[in-house]
N, C-alpha and C. Protein backbone atom coordinates (compact mmCIF):
# COMPACT_ATOMS: atom_id res chain seq x y z
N UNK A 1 29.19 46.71 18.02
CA UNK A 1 29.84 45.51 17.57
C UNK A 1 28.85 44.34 17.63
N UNK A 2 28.90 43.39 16.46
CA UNK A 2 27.84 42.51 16.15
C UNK A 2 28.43 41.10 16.83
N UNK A 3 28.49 40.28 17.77
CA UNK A 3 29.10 38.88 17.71
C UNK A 3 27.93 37.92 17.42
N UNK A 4 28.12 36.81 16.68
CA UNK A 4 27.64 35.81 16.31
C UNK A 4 27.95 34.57 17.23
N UNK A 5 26.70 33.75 17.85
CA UNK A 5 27.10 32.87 18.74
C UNK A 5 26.55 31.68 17.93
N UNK A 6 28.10 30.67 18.26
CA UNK A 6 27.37 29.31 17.45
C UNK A 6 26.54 28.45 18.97
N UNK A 7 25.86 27.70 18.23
CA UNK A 7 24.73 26.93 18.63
C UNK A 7 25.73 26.09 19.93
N UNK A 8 24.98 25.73 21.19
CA UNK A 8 25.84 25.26 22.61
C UNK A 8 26.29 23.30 21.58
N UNK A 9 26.69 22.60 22.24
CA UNK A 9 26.69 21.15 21.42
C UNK A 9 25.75 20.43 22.12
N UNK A 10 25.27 19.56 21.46
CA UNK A 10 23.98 18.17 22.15
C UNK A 10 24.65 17.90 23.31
N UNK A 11 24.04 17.80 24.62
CA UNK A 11 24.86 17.37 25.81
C UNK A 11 23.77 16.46 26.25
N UNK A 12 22.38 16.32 25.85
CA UNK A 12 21.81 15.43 26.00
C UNK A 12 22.23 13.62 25.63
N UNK A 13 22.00 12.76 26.62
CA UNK A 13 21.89 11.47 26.28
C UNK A 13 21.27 10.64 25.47
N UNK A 14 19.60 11.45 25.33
CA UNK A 14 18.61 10.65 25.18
C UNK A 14 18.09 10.58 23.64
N UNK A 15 17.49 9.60 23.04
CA UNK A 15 17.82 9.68 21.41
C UNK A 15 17.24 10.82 20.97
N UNK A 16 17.53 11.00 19.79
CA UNK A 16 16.66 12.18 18.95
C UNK A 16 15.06 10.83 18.55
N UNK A 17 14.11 11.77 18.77
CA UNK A 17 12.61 10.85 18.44
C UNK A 17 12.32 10.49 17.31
N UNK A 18 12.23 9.54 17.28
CA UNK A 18 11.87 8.67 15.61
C UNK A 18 10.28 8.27 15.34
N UNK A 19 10.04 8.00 13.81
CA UNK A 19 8.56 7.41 14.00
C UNK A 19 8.68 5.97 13.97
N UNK A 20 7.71 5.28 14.74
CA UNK A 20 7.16 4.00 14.82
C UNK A 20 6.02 4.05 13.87
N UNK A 21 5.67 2.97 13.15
CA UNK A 21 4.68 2.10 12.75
C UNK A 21 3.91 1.43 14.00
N UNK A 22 2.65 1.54 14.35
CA UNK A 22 1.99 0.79 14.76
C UNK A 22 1.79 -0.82 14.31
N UNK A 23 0.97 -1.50 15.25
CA UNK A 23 1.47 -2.74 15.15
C UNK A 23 0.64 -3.14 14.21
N UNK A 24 -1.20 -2.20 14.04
CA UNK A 24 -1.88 -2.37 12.72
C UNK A 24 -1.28 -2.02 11.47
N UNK A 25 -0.95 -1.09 11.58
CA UNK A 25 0.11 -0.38 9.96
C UNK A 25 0.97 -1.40 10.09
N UNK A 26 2.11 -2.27 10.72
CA UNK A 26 2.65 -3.24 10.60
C UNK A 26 1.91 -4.36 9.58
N UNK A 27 1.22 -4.71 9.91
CA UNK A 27 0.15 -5.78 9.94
C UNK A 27 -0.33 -5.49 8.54
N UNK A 28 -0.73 -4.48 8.39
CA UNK A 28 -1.42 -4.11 6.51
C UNK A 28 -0.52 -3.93 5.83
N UNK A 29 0.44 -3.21 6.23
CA UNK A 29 2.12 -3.23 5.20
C UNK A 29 2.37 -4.72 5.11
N UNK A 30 2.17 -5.53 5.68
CA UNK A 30 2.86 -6.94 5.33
C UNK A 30 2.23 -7.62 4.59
N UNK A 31 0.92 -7.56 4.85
CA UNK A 31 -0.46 -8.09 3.82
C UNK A 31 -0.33 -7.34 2.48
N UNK A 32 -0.68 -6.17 2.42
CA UNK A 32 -0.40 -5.60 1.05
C UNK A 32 1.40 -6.36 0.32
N UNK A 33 2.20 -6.11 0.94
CA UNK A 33 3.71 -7.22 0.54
C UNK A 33 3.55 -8.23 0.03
N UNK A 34 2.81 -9.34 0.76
CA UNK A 34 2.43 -10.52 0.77
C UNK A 34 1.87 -10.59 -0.65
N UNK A 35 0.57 -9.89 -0.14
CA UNK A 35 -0.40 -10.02 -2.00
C UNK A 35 0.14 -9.55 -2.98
N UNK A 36 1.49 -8.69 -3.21
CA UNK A 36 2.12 -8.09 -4.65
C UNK A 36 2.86 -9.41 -4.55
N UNK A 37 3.10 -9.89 -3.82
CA UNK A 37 4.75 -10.98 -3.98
C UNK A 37 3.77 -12.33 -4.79
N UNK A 38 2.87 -12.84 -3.62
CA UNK A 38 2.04 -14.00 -4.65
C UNK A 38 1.10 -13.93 -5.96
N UNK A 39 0.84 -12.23 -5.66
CA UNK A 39 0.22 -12.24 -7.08
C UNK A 39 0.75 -10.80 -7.72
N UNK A 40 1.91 -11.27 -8.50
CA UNK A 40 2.35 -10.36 -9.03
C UNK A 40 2.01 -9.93 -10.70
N UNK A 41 1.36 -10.69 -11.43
CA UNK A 41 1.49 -11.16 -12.77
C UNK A 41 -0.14 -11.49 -12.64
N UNK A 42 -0.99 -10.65 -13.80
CA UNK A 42 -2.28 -10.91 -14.24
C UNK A 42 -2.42 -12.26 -15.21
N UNK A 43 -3.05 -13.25 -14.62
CA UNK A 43 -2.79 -14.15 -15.32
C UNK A 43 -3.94 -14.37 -16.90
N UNK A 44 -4.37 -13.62 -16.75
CA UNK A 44 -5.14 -13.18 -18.16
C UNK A 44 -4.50 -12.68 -19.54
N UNK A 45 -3.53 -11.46 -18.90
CA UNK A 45 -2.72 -11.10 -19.99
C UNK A 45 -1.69 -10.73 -19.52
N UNK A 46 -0.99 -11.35 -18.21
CA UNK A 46 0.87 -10.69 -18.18
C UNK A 46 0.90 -9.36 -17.47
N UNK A 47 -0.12 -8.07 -17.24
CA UNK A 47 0.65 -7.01 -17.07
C UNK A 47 0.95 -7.30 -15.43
N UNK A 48 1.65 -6.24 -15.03
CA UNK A 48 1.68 -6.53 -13.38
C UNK A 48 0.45 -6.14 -12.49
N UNK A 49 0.45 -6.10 -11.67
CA UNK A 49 -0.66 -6.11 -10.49
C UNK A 49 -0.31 -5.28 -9.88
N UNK A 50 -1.25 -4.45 -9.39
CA UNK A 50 -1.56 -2.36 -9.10
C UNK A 50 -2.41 -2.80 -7.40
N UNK A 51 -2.20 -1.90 -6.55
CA UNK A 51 -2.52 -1.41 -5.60
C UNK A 51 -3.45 -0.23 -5.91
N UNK A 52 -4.79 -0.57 -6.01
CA UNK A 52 -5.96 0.30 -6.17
C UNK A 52 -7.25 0.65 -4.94
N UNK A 53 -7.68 2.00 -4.87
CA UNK A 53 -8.73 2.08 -4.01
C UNK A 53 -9.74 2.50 -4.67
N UNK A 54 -10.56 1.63 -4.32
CA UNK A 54 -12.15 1.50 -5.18
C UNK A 54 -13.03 1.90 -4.22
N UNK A 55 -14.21 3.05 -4.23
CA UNK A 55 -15.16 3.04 -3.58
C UNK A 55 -14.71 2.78 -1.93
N UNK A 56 -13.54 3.38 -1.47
CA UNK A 56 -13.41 3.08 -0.05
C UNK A 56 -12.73 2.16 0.21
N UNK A 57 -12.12 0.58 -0.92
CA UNK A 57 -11.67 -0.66 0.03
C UNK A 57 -10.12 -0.55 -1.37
N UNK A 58 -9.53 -1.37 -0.95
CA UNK A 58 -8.08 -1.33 -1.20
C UNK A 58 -8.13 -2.92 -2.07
N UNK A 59 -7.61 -2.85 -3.25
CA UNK A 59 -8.06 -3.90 -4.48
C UNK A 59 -6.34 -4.09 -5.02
N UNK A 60 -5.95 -5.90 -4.86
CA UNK A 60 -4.97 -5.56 -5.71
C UNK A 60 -5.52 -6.14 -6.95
N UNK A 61 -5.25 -5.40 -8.15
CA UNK A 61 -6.22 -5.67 -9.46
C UNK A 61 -4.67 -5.77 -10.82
N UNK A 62 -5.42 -5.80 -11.64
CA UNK A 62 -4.53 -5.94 -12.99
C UNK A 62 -4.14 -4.52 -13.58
N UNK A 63 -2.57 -4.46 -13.84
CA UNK A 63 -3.28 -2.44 -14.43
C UNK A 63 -3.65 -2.15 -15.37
N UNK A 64 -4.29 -3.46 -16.37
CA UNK A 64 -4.74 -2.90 -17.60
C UNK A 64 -6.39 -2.51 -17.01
N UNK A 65 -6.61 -2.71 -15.86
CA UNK A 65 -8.10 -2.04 -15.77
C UNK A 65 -7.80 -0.47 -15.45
N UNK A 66 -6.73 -0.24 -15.52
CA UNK A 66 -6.86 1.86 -15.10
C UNK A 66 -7.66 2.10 -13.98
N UNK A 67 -7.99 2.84 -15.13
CA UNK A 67 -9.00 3.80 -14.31
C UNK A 67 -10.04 3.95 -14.94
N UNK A 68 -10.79 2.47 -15.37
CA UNK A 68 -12.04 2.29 -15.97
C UNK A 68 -12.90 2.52 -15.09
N UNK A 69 -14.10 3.00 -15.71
CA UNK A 69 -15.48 2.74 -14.20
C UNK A 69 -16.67 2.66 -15.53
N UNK A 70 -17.81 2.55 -14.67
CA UNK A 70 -19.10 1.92 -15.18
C UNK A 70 -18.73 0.58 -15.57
N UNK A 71 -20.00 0.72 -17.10
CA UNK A 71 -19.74 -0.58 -17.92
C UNK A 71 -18.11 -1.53 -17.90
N UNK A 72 -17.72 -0.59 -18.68
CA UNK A 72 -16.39 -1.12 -19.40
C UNK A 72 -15.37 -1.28 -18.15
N UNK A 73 -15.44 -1.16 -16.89
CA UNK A 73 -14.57 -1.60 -15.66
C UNK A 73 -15.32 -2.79 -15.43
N UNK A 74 -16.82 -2.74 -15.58
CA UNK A 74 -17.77 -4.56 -15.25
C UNK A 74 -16.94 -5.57 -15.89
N UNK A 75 -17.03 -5.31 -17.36
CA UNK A 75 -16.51 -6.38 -18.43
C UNK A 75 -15.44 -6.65 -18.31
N UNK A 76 -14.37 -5.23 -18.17
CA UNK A 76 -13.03 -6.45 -17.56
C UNK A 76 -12.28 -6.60 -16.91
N UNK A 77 -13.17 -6.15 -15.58
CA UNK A 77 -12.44 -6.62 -14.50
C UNK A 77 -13.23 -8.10 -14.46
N UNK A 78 -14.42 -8.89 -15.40
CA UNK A 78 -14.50 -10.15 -15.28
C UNK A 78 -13.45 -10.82 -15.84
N UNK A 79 -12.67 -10.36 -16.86
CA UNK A 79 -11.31 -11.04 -17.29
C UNK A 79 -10.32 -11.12 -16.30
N UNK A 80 -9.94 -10.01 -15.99
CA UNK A 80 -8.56 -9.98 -15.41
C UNK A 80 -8.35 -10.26 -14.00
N UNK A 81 -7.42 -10.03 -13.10
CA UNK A 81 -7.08 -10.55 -11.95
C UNK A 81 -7.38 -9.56 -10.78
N UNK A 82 -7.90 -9.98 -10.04
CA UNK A 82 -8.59 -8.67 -9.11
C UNK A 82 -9.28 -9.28 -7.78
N UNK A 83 -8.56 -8.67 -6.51
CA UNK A 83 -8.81 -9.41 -5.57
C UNK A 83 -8.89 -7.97 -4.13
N UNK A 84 -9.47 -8.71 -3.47
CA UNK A 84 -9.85 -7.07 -2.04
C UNK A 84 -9.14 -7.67 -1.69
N UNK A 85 -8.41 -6.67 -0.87
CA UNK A 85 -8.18 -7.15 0.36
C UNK A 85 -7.59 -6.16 1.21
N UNK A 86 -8.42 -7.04 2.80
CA UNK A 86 -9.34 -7.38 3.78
C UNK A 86 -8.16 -6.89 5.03
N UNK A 87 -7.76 -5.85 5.48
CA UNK A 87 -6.62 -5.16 6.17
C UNK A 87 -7.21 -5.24 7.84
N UNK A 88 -8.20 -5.70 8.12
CA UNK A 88 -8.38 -5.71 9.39
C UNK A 88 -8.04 -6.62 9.99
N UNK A 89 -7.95 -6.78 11.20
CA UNK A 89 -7.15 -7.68 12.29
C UNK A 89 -6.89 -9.14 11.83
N UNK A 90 -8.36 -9.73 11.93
CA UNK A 90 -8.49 -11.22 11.64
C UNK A 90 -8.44 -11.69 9.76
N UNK A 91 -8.20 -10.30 9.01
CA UNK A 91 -8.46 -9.93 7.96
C UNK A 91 -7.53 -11.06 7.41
N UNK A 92 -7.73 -11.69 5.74
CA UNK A 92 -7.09 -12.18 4.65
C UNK A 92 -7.69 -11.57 3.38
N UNK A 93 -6.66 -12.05 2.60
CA UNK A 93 -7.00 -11.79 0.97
C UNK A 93 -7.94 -12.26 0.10
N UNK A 94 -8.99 -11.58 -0.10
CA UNK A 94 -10.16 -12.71 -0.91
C UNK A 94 -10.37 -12.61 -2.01
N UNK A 95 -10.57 -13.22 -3.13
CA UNK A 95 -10.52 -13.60 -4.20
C UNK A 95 -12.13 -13.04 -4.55
């Protein structure tokens, strides 16, 4: 004869474990927020403004630049709106 036992019930108090954000990941989530909210709009031509990683650093840029590189990313990312930014401690947004 086969019996099937259901599972005992939670008799524990203590919470089930959740994730935290650190207080740096805090800190760059709010900065990255910050820079879509004030610069939302390429003021060159209107499209919206992209969260890009270039060569290692974190760019909020225009999205008509794609996913240009060489030449033709030089020329217009001199048009359009495109700014690093700077996620470390004492860090701001630089132009």
């Amino acid at each position: 004869m086969i019996t099937h036992s259901t599972p005992a019930p939670r008799t524990s108090d203590r919470p089930l474990p959740t994730r935290t954000m650190t207080a740096d990941l805090d800190l760059a989530r709010e900065r990255i927020d910050t820079a879509l909210r004030d610069h939302d709009y390429c003021r060159a031509c209107g499209q919206p403004m992209q969260i890009r990683a270039r060569d290692g650093e974190l760019w909020l840029e225009c999205a008509s630049l794609g996913e240009r590189r060489g030449i033709r990313f030089l020329l217009s990312a001199g048009l359009h709106d495109r700014y690093a930014l700077d996620l470390s401690v004492n860090g701001a947004m630089a132009a």
